[in-house]
Protein backbone atom coordinates (compact mmCIF):
# COMPACT_ATOMS: atom_id res chain seq x y z
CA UNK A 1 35.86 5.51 -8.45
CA UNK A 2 34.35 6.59 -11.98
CA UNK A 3 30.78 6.12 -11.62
CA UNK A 4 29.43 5.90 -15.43
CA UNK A 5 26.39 8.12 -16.78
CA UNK A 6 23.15 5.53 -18.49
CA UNK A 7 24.40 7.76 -21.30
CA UNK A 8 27.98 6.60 -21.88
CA UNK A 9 26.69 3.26 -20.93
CA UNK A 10 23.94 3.15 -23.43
CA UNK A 11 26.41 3.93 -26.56
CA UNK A 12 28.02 0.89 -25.61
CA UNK A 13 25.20 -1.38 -25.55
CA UNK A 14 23.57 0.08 -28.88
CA UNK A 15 26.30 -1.71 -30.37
CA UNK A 16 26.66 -4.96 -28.80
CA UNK A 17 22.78 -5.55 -28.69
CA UNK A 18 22.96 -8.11 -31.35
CA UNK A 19 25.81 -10.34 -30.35
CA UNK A 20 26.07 -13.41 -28.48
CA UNK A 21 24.94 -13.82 -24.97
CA UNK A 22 28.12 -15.04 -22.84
CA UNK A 23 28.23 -16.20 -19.17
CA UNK A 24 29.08 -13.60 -16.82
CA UNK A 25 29.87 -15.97 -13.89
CA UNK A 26 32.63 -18.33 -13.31
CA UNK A 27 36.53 -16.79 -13.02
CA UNK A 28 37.22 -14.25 -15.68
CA UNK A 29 38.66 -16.24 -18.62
CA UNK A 30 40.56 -12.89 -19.70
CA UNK A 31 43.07 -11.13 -17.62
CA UNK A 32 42.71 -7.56 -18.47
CA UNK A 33 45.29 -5.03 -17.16
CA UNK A 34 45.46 -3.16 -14.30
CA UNK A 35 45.08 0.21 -16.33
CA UNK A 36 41.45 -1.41 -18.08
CA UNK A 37 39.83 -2.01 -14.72
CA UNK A 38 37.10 0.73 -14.31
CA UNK A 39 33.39 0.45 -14.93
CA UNK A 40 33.99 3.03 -17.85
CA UNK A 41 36.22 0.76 -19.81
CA UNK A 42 34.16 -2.21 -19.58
CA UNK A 43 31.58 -0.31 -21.42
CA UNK A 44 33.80 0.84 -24.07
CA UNK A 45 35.70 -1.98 -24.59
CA UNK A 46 35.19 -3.71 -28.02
CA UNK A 47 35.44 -7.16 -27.25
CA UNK A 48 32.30 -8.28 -25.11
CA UNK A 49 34.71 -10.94 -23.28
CA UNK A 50 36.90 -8.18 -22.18
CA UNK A 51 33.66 -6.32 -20.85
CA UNK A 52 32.80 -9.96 -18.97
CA UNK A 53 36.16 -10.11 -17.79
CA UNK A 54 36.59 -6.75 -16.45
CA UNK A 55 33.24 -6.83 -14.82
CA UNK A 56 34.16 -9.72 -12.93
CA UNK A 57 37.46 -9.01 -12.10
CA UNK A 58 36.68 -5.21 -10.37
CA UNK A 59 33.86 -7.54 -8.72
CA UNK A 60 36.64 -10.04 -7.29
CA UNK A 61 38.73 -7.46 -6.13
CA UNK A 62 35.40 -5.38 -4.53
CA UNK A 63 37.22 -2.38 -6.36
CA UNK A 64 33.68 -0.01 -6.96
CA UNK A 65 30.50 -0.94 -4.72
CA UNK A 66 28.08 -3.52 -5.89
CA UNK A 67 25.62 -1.79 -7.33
CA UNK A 68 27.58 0.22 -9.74
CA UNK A 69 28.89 -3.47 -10.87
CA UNK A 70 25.19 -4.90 -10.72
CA UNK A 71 23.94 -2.14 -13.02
CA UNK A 72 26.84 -2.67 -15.70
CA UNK A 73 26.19 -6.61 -15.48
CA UNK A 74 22.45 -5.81 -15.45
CA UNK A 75 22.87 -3.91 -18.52
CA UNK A 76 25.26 -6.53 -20.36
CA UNK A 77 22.25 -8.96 -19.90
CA UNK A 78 19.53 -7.10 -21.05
CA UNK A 79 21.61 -6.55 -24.37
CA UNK A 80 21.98 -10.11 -24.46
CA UNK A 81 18.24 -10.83 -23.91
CA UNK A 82 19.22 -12.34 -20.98
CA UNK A 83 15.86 -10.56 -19.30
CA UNK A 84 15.19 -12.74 -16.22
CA UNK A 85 18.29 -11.97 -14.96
CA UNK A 86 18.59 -8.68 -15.56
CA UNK A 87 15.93 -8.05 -13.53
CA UNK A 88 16.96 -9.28 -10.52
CA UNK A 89 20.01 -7.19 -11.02
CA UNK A 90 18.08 -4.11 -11.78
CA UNK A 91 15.98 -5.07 -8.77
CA UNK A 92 19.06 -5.48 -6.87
CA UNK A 93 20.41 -2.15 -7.67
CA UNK A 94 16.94 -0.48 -6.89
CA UNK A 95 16.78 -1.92 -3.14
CA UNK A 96 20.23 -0.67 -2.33
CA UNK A 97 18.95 2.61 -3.16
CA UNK A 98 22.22 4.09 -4.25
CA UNK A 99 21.48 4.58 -7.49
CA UNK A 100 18.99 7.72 -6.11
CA UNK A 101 21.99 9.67 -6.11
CA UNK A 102 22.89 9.56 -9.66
CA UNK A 103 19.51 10.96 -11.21
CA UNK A 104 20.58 10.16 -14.94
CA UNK A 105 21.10 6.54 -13.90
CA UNK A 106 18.05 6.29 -11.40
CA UNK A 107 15.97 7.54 -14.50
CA UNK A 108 17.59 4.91 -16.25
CA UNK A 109 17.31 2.36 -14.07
CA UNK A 110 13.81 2.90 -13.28
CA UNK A 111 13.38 2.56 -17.33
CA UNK A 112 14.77 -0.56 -17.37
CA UNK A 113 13.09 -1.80 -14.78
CA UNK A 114 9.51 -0.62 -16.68
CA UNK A 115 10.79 -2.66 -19.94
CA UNK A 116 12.13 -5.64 -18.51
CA UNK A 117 8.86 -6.15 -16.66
CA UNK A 118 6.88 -5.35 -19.28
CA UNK A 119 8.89 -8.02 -21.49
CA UNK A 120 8.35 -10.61 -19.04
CA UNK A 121 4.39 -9.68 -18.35
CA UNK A 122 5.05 -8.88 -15.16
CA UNK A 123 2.42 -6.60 -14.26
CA UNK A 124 2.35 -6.40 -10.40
CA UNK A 125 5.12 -4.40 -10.21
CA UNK A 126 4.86 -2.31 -13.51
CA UNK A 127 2.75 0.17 -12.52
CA UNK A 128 5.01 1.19 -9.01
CA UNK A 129 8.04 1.89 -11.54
CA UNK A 130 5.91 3.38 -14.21
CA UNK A 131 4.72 6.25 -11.52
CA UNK A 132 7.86 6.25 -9.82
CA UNK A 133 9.63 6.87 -12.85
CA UNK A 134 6.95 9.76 -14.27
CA UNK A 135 7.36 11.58 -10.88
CA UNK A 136 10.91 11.33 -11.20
CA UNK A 137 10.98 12.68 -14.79
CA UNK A 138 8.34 15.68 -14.15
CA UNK A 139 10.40 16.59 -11.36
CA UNK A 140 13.77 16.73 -13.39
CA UNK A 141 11.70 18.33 -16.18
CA UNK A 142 12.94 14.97 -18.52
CA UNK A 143 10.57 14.70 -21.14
CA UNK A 144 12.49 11.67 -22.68
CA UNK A 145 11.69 9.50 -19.56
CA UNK A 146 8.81 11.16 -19.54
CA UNK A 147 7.89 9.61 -22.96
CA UNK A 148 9.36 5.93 -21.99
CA UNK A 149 6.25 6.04 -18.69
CA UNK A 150 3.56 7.46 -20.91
CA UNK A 151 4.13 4.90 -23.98
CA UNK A 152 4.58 2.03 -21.68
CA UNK A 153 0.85 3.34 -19.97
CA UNK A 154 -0.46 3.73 -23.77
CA UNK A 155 0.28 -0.28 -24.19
CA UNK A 156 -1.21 -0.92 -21.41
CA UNK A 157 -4.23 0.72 -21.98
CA UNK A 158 -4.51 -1.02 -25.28
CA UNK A 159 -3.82 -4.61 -24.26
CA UNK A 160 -6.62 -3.77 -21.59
CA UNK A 161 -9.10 -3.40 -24.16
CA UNK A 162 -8.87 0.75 -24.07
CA UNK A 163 -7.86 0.69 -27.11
CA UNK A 164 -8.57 3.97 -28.61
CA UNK A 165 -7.13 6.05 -25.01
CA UNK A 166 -4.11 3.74 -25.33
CA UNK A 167 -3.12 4.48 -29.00
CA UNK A 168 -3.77 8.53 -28.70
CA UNK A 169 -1.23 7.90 -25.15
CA UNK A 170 1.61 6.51 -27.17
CA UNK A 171 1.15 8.92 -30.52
CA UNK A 172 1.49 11.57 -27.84
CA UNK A 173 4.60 9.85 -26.22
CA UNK A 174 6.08 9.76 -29.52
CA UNK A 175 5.40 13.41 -29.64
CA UNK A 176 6.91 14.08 -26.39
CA UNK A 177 10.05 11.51 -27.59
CA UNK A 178 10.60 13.56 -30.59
CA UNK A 179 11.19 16.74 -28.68
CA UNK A 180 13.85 15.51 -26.38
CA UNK A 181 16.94 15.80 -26.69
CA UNK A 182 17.69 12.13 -25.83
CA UNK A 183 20.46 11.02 -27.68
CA UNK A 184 19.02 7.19 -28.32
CA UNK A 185 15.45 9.02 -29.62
CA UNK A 186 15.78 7.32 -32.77
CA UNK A 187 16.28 3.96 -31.47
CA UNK A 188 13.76 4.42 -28.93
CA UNK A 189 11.37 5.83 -31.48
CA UNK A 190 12.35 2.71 -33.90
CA UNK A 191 10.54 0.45 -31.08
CA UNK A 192 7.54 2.42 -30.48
CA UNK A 193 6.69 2.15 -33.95
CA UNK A 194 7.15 -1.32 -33.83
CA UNK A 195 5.08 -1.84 -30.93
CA UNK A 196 2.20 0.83 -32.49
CA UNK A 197 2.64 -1.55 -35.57
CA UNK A 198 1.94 -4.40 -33.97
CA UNK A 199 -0.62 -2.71 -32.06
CA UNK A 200 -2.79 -1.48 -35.44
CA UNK A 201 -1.99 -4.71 -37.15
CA UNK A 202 -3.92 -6.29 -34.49
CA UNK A 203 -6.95 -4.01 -34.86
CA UNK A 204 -7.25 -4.74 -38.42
CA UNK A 205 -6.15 -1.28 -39.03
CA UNK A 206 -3.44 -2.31 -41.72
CA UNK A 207 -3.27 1.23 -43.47
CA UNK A 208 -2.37 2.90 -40.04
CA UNK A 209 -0.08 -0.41 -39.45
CA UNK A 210 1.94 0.10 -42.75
CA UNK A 211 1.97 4.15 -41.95
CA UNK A 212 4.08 3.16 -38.44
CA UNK A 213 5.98 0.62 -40.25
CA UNK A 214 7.72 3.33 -43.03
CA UNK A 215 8.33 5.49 -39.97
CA UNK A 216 10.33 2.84 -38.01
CA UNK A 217 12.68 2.51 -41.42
CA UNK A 218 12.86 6.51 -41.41
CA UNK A 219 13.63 6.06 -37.32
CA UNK A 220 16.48 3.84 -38.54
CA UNK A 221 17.83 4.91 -41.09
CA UNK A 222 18.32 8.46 -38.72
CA UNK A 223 20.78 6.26 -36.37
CA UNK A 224 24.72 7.27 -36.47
CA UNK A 225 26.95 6.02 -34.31
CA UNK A 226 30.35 3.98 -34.71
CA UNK A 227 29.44 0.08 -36.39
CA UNK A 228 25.77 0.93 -36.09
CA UNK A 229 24.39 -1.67 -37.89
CA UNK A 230 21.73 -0.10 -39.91
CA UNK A 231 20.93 -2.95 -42.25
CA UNK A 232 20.33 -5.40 -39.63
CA UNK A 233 17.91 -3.38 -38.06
CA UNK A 234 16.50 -3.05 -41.45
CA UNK A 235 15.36 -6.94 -42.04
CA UNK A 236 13.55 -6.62 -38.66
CA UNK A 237 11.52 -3.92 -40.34
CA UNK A 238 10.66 -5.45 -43.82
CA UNK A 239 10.63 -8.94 -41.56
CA UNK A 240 7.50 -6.83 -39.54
CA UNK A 241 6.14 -5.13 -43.02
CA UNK A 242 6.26 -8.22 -45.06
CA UNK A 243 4.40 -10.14 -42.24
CA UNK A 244 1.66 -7.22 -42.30
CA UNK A 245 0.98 -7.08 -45.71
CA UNK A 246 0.60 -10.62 -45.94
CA UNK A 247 -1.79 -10.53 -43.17
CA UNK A 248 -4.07 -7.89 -45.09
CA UNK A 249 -3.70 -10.02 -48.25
CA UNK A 250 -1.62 -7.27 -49.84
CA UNK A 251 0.09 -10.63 -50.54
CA UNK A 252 2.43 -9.20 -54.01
CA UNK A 253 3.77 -6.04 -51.68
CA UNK A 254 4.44 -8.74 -49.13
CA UNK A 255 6.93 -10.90 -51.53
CA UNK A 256 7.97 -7.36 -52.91
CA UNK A 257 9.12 -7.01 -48.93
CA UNK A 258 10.73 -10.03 -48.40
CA UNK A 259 12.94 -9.76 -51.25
CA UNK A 260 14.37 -6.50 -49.93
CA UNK A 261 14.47 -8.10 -46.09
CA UNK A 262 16.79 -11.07 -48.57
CA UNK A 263 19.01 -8.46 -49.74
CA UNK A 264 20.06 -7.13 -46.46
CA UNK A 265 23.24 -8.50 -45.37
């Protein structure tokens, strides 16, 4: 059976990350062909109910083992914000320990693990994945994965009142990000600025805020890809740049903001 790299299966979700969420459970309300049913096509597939539908059908018919199934469904619900239950799927896949044989997907896995926890502020568990995956990463020499650990660490540090350590952690996973080869660094790159942002904004420091904020729209605007969707990612960043200016009293930049957030479609 076609076991699918985090990489192919990543390309797919970067584009379905803002539709719908749709039940995965329940008979498949699409019969897909014969030819369609492999893990591969229900990633590249461009109708999400086709995805469902194949997902569910190779799981009927036991056609590739569970976990392989698990991580696609996993990954279908984290695009969907579904996050509770992609965890247990993630957590799922992790315990069978099959996905250790695949590093690029164990790396991956062990990622999404780290950001679905720390979505959910779950912290008991965090910091197990967070070492597990920077052992993993040093010892594939990853420094992409690498980055993902260290940031996540940096946040940490800085909701913990470290603030200073935590910030210097995630400018230097940013660093580390930006010299991978990582084929989502812009994406990922889009969120850490979002998240240093937030971080600054919170501080007081608005200058150093607004500096991370016209990085993210560089980030952004750097993202190719088939139906990438630039200009929807783009109100989420005047959306977060109009709310900071406002919140420094910069309050004429603000409306100057939100009137380009209102002109994205």
């Amino acid at each position: 059976p076609i076991i699918i790299t985090f990489a192919v299966a990543m390309r797919k979700l970067a584009l379905i990350v803002c539709m719908l969420s749709a039940s995965l459970y329940g008979d498949a309300a699409i019969v897909v062909p014969d030819s369609m049913l492999t893990i591969e096509h229900a990633y590249y597939t461009s109708s999400i109910d086709t995805s469902i539908a194949i997902i569910q059908t190779m799981r009927q018919r036991q056609m590739v083992p569970t976990w392989q199934l698990d991580m696609a469904e996993a990954d279908y619900c984290y695009a969907t914000m579904d996050y509770t239950k992609a965890l247990q799927l993630y957590q799922s896949v992790y315990r069978s320990g099959e996905a250790k044989g695949v590093p690029e997907i164990y790396l991956a896995l062990l990622a999404r693990l780290i950001q679905t926890h720390d979505i959910l502020y779950n912290e008991d568990e965090l910091v197990t994945y967070i070492y597990e995956l920077r052992q993993e990463a040093q010892r594939r020499k990853n420094n992409a994965y690498m980055a993902m650990a260290d940031f996540t660490v940096g946040k940490r540090k800085h909701y913990h009142r470290k603030k200073e350590e935590g910030l210097e952690l995630c400018i230097k996973a940013i660093d580390t990000m930006k010299g991978s080869d990582y084929f989502r660094k812009d994406n990922e790159l889009c969120n850490y600025y979002a998240s240093l942002l937030q971080m600054n904004m919170d501080d007081g420091r608005y200058d150093d805020a607004l500096r991370m904020s016209l990085l993210q729209e560089e980030a952004v605007l750097r993202i190719k890809g088939v139906n990438v969707n630039n200009k929807e990612t783009l109100r989420y960043v005047y959306a977060l740049r109009a709310s900071l200016l406002a919140k420094a009293g910069r309050t004429e930049e603000a409306n100057l903001t939100y009137d380009n957030w209102k002109k994205q479609p």
